[in-house]
N, C-alpha and C. Protein backbone atom coordinates (compact mmCIF):
# COMPACT_ATOMS: atom_id res chain seq x y z
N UNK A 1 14.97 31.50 9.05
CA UNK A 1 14.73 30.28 8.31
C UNK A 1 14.59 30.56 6.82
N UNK A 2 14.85 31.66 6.04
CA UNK A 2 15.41 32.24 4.51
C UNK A 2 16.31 30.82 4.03
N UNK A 3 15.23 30.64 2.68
CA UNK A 3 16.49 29.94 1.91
C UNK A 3 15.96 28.18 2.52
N UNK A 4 15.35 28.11 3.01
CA UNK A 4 15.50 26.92 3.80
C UNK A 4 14.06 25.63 3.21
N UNK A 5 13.36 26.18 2.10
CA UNK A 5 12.32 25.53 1.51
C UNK A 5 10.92 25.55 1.73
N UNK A 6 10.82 26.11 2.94
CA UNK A 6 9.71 26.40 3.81
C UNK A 6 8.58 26.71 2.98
N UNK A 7 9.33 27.95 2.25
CA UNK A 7 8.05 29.06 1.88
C UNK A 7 7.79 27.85 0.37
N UNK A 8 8.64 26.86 -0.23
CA UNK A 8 7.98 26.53 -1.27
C UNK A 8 6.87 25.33 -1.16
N UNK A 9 6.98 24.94 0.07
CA UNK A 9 6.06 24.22 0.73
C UNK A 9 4.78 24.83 0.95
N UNK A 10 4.98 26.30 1.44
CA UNK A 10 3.77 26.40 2.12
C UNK A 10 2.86 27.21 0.47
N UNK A 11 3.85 27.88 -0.45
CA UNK A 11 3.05 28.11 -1.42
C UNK A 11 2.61 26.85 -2.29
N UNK A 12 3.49 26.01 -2.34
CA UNK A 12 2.81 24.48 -3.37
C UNK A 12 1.74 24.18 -2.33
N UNK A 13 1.17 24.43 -1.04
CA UNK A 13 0.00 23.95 -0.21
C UNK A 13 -1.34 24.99 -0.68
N UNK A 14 -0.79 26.11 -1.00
CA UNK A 14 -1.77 27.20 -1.35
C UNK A 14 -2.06 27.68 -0.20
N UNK A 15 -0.96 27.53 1.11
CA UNK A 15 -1.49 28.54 2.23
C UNK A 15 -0.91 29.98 2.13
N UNK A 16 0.26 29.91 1.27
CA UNK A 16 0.95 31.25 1.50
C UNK A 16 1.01 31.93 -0.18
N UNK A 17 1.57 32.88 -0.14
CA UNK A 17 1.81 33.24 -1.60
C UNK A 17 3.31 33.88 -1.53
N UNK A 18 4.36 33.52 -2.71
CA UNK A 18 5.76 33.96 -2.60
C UNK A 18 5.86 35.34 -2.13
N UNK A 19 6.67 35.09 -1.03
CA UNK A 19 7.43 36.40 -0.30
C UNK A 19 6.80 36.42 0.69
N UNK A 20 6.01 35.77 1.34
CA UNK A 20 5.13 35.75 2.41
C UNK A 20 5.07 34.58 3.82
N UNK A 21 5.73 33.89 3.07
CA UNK A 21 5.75 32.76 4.22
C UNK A 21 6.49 33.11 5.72
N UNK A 22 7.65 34.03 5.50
CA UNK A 22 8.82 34.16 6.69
C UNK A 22 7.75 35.17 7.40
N UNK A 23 6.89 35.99 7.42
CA UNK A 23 5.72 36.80 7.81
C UNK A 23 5.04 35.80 8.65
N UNK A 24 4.58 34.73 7.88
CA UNK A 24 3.55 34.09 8.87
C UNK A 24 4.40 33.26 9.54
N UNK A 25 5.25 32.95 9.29
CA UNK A 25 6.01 31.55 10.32
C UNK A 25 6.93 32.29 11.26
N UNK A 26 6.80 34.17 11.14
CA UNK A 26 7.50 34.90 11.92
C UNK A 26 5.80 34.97 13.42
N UNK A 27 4.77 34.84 12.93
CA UNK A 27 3.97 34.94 13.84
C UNK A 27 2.68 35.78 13.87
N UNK A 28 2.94 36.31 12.86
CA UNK A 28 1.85 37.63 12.95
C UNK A 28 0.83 37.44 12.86
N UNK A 29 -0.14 36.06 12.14
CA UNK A 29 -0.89 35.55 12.12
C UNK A 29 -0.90 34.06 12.73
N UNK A 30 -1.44 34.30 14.54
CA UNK A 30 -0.89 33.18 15.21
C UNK A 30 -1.52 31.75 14.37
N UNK A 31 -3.01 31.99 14.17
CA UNK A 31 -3.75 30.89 14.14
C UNK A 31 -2.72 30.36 12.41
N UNK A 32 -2.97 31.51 11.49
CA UNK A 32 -2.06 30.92 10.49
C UNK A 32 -0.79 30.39 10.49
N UNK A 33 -0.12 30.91 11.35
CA UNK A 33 1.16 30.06 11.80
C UNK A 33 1.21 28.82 11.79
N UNK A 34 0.43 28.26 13.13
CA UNK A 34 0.44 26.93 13.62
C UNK A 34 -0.13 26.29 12.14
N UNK A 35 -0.96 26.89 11.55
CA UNK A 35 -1.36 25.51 10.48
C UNK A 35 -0.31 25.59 9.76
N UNK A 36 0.71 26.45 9.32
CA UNK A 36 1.40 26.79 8.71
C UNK A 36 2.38 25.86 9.13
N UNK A 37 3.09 25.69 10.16
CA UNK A 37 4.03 24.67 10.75
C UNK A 37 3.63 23.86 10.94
N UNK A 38 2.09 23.45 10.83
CA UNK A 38 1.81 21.63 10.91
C UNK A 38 1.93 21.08 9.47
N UNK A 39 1.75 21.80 8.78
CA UNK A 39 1.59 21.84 7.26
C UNK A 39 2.84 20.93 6.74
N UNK A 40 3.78 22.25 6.83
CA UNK A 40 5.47 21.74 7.20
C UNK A 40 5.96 20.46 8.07
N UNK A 41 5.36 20.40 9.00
CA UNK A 41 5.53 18.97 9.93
C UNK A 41 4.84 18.16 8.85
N UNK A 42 3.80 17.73 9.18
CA UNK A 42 3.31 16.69 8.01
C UNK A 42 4.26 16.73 6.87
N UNK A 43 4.87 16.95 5.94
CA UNK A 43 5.46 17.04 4.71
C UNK A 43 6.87 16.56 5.07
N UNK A 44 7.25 16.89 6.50
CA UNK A 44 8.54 16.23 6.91
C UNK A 44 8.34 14.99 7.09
N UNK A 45 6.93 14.61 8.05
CA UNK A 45 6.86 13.50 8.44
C UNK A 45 6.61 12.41 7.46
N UNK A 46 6.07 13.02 6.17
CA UNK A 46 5.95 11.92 4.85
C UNK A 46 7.10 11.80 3.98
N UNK A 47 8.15 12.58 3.91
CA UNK A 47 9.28 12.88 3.56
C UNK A 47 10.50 11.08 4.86
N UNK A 48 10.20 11.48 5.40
CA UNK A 48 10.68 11.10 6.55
C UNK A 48 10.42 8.71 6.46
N UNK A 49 8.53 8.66 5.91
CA UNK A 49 8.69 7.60 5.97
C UNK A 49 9.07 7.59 4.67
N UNK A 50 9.01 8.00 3.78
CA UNK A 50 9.00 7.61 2.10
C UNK A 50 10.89 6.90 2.38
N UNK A 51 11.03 8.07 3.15
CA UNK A 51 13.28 7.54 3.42
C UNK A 51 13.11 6.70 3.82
N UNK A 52 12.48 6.21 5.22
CA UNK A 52 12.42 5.09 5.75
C UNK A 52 12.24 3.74 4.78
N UNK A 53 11.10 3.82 4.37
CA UNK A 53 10.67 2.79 3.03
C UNK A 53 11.60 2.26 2.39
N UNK A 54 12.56 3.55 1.92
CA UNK A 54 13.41 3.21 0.75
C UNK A 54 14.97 2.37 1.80
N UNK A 55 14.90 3.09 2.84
CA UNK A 55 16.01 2.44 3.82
C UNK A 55 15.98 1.16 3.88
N UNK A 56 14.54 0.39 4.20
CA UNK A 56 14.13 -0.69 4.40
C UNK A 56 14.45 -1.57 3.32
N UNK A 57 14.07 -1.14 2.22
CA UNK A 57 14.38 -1.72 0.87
C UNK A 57 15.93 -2.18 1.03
N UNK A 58 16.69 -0.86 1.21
CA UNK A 58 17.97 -1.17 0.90
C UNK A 58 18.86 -2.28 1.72
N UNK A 59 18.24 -2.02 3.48
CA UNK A 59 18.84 -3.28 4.15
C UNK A 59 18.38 -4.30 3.81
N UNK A 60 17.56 -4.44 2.93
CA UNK A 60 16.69 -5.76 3.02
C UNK A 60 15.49 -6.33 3.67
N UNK A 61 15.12 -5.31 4.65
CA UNK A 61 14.21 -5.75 5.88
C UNK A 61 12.42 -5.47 4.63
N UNK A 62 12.49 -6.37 4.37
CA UNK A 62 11.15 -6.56 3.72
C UNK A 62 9.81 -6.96 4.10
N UNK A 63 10.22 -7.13 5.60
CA UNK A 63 9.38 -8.21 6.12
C UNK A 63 8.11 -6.67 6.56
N UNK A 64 8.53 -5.56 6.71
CA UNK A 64 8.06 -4.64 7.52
C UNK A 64 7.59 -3.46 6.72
N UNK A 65 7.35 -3.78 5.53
CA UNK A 65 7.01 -3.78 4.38
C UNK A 65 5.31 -4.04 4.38
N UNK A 66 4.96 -5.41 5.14
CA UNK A 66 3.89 -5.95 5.28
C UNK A 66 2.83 -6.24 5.65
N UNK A 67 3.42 -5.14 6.78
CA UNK A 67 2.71 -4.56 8.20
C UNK A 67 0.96 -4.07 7.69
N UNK A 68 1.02 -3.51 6.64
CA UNK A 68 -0.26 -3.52 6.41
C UNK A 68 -1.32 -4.21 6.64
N UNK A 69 -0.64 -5.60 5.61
CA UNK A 69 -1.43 -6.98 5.67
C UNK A 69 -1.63 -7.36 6.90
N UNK A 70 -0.97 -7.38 7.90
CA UNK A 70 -1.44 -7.47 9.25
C UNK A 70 -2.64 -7.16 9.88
N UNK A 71 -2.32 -5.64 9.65
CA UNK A 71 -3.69 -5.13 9.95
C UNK A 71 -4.70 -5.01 9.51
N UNK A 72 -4.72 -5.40 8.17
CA UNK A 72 -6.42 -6.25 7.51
C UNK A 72 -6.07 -7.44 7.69
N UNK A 73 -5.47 -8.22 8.10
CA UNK A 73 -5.44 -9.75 9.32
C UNK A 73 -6.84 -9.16 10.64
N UNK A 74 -6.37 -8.37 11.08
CA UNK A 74 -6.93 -8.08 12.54
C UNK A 74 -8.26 -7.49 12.16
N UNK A 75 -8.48 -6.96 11.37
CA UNK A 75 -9.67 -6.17 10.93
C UNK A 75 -10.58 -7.07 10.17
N UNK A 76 -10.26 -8.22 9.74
CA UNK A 76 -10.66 -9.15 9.39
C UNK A 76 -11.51 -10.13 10.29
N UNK A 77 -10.61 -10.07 11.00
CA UNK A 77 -10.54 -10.94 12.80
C UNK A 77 -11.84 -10.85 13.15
N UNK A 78 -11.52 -9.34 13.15
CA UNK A 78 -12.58 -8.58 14.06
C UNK A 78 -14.12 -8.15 13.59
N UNK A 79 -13.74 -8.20 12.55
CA UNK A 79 -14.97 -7.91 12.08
C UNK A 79 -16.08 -9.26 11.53
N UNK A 80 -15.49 -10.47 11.49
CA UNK A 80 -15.69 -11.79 11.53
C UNK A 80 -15.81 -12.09 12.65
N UNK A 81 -16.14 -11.59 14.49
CA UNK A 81 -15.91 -11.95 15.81
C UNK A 81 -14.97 -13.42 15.43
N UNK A 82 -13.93 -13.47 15.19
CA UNK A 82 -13.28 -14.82 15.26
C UNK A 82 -12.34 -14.35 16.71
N UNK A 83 -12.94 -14.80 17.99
CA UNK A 83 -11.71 -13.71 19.22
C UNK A 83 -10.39 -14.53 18.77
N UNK A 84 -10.18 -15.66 18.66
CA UNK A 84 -8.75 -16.23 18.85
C UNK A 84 -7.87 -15.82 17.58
N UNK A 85 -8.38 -15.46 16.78
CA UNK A 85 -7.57 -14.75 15.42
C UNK A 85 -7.28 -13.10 16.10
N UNK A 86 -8.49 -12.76 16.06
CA UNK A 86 -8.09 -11.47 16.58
C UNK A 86 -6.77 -11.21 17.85
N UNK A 87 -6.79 -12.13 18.49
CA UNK A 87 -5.63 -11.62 19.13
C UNK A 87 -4.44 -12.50 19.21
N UNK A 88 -4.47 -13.43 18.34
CA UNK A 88 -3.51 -13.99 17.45
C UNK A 88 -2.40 -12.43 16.51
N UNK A 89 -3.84 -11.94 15.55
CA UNK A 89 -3.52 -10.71 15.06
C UNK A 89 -2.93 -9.79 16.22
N UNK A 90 -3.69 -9.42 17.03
CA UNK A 90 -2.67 -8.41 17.91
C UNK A 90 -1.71 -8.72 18.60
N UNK A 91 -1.01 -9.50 18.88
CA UNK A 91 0.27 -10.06 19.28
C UNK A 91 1.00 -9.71 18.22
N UNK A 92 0.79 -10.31 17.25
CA UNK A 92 1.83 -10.57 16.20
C UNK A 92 1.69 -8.69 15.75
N UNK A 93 0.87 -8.13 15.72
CA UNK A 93 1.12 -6.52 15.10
C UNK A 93 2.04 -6.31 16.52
N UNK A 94 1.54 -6.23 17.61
CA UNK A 94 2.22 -5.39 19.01
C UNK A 94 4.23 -6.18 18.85
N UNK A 95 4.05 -6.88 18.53
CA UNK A 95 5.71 -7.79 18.37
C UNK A 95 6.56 -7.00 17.27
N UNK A 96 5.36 -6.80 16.17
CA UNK A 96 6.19 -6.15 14.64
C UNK A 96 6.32 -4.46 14.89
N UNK A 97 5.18 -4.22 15.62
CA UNK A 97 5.43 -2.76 16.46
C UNK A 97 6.87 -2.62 17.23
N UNK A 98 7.18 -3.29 17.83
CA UNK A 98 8.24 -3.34 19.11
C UNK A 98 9.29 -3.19 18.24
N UNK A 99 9.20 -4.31 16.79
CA UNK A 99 10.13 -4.15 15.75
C UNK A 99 10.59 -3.44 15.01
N UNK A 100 9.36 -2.29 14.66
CA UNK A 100 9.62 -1.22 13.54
C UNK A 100 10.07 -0.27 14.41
N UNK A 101 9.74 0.09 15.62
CA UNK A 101 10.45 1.10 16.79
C UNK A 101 12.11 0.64 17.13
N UNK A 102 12.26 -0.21 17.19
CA UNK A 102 13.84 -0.45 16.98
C UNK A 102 14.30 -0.38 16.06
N UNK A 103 14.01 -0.99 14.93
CA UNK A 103 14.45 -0.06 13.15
C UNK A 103 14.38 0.89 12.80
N UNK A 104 13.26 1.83 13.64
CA UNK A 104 13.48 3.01 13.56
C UNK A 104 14.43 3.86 13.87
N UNK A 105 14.61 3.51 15.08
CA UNK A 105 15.66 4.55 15.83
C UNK A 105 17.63 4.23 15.37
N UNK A 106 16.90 2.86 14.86
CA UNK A 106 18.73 2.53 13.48
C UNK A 106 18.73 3.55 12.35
N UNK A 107 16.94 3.23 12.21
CA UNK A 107 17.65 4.95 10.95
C UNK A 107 17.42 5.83 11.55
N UNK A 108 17.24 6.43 12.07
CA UNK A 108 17.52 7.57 12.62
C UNK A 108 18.39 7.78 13.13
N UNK A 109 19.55 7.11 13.58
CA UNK A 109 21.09 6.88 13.82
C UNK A 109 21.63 7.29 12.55
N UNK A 110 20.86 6.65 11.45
CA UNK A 110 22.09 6.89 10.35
C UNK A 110 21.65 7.61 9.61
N UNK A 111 20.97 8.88 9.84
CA UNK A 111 20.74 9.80 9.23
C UNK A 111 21.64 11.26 9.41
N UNK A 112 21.85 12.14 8.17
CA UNK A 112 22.74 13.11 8.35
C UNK A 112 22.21 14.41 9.37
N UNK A 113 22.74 15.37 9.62
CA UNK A 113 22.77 16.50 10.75
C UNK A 113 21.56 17.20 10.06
N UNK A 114 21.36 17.55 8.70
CA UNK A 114 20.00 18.27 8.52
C UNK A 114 18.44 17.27 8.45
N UNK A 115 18.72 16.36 8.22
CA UNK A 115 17.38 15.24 8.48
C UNK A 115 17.27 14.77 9.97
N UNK A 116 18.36 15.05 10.93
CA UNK A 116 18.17 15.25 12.28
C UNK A 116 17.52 16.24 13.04
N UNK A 117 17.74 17.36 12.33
CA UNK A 117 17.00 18.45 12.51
C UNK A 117 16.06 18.80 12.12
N UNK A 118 15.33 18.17 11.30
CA UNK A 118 13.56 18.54 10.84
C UNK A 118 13.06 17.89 11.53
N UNK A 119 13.58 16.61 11.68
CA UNK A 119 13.05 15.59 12.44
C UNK A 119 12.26 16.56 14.19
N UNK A 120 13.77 17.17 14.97
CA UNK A 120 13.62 17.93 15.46
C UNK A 120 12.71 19.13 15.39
N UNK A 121 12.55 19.57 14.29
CA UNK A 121 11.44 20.55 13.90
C UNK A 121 10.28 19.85 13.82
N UNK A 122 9.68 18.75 13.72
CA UNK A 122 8.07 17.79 13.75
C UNK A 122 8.38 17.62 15.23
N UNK A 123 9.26 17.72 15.92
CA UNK A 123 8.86 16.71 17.31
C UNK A 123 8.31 18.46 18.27
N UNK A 124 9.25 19.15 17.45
CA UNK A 124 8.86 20.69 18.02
C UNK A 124 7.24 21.28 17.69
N UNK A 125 6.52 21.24 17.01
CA UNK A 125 5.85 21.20 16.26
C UNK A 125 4.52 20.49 16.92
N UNK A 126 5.13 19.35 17.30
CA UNK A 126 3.81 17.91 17.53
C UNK A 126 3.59 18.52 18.91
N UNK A 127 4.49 19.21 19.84
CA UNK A 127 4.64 19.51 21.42
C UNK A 127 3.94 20.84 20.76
N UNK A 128 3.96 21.85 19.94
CA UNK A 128 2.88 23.03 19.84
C UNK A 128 1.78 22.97 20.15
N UNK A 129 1.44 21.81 18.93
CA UNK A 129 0.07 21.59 18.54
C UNK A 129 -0.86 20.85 19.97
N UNK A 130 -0.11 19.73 20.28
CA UNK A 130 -0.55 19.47 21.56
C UNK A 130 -0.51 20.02 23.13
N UNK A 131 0.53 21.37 23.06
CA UNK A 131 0.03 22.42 23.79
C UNK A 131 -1.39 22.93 23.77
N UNK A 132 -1.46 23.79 22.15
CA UNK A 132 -2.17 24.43 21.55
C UNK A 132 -3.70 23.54 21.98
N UNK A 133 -4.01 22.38 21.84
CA UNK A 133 -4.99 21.55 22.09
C UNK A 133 -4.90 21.31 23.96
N UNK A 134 -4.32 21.38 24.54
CA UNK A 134 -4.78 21.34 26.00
C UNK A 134 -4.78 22.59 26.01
N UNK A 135 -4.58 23.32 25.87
CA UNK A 135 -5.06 24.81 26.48
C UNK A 135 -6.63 25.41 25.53
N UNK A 136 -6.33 24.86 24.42
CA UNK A 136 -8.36 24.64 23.96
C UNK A 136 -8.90 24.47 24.85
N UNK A 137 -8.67 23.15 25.40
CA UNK A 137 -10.06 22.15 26.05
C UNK A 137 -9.53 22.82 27.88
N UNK A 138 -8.68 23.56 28.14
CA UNK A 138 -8.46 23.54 29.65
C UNK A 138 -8.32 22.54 30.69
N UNK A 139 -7.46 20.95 29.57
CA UNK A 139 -6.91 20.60 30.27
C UNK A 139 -5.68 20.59 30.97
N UNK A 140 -5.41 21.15 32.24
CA UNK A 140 -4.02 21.45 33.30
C UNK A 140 -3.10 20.30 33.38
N UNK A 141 -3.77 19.51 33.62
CA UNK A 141 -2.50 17.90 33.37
C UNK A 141 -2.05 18.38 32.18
N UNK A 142 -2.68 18.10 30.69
CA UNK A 142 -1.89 17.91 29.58
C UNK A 142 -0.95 19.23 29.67
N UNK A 143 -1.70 20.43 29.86
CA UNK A 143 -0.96 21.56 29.58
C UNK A 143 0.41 21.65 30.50
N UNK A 144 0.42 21.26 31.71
CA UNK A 144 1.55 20.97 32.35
C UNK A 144 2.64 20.22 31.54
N UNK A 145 2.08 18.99 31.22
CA UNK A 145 2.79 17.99 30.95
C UNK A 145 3.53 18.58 29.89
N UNK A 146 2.66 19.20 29.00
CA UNK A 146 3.44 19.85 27.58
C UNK A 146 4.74 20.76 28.10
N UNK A 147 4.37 21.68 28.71
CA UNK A 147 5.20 22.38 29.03
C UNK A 147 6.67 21.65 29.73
N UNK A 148 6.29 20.45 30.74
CA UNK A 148 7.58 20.04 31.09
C UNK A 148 8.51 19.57 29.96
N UNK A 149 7.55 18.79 29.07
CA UNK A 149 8.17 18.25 27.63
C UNK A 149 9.35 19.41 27.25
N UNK A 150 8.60 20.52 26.77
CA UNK A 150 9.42 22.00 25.90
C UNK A 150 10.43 22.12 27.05
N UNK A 151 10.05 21.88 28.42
CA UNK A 151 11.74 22.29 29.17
C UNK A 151 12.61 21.74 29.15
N UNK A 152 12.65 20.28 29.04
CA UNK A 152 13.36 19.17 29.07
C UNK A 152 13.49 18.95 27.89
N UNK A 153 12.84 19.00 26.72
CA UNK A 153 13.97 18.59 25.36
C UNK A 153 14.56 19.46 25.19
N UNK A 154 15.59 18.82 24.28
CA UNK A 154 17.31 19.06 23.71
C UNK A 154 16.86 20.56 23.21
N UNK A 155 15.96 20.49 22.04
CA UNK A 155 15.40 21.70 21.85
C UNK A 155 15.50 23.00 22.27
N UNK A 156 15.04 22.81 23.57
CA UNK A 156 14.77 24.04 24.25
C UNK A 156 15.91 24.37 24.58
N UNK A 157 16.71 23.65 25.35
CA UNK A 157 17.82 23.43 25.75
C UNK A 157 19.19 24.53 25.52
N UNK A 158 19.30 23.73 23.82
CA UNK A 158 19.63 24.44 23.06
C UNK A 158 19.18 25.94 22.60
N UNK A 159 18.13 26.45 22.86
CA UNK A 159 17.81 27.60 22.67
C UNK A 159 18.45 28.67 24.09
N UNK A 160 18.02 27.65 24.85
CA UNK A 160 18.35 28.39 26.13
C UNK A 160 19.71 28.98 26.00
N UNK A 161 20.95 28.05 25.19
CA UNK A 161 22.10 27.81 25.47
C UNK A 161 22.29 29.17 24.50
N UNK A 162 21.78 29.30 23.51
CA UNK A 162 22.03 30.20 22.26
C UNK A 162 22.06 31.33 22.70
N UNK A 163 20.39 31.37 24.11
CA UNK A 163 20.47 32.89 23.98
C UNK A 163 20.78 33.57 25.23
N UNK A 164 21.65 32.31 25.91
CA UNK A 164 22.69 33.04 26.99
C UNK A 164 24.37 33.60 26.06
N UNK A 165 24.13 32.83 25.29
CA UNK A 165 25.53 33.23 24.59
C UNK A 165 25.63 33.98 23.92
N UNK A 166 24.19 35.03 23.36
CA UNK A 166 23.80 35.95 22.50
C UNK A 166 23.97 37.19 23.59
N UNK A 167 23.40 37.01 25.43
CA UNK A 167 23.50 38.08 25.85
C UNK A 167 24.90 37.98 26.84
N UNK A 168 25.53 36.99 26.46
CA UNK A 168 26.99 37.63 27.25
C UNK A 168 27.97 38.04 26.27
N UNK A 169 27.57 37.94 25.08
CA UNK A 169 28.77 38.99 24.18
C UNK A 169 28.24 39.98 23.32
């Protein structure tokens, strides 16, 4: 992963210092690792809505934009016991939810092959960390569950595929 921005991330965070990053994101320092690649995830994932934002702008979809105000609608609600506002408010957020998850996955359609792939690198990342956290606490469901996740995405998949093709030639 040389060349690829990583390390200027993780030194503008002040976790690493130049020439050092491919060391820790190679492993040698497990616990520094993982913060090291959540670090990186987060920065994709704000990278990621800031595009979105500006996507939104550009189709026009302004309305989702607003979503905020919603939710000091509901927090309002709620904190006023008004029940019939309050779930006035949550309808209308759970509807604009349903909405921004289908706009989502339009941009993410129309995004190019390397913003597909970081993307891929946070979803890799989010399945670590939430490994990493059921095997803390010794929960066996989650830790299962994680693990079926890493077998079954594309991800792995693809790795698998790489490094059968690495040992038959």
């Amino acid at each position: 992963m040389k060349e690829d921005g990583i390390e200027d991330i993780l030194f503008e965070s002040g976790d690493c210092k130049r020439g050092t990053a491919n060391k820790v994101i190679a492993g040698r320092d497990y616990y520094k690792m993982v913060r090291c690649h959540s670090i990186v995830s987060e920065a994709m994932v704000r990278l990621a809505r800031d595009a979105f934002e500006e996507w939104l702008l550009a189709e026009g979809r302004h309305e989702f934009l607003e979503f905020g105000g919603r939710l000091d609608d509901l927090h309002e609600a709620f904190r006023n016991k008004h029940a019939a506002a309050a779930l006035s408010s949550s309808v209308c957020i759970m509807s604009t939810l349903q909405n921004i998850c289908s706009v989502w996955r339009e941009f993410i359609a129309s995004l190019g092959k390397t913003a597909k792939y970081w993307l891929t690198y946070v979803e890799m990342v989010s399945i670590l960390r939430r490994y990493v956290k059921a095997e803390r606490e010794g929960d066996k469901q989650e830790h299962l569950r994680m693990f079926k996740t890493c077998y079954h995405s594309s991800w792995l998949q693809s790795i698998q595929i790489t490094c059968r093709a690495c040992l038959c030639t």
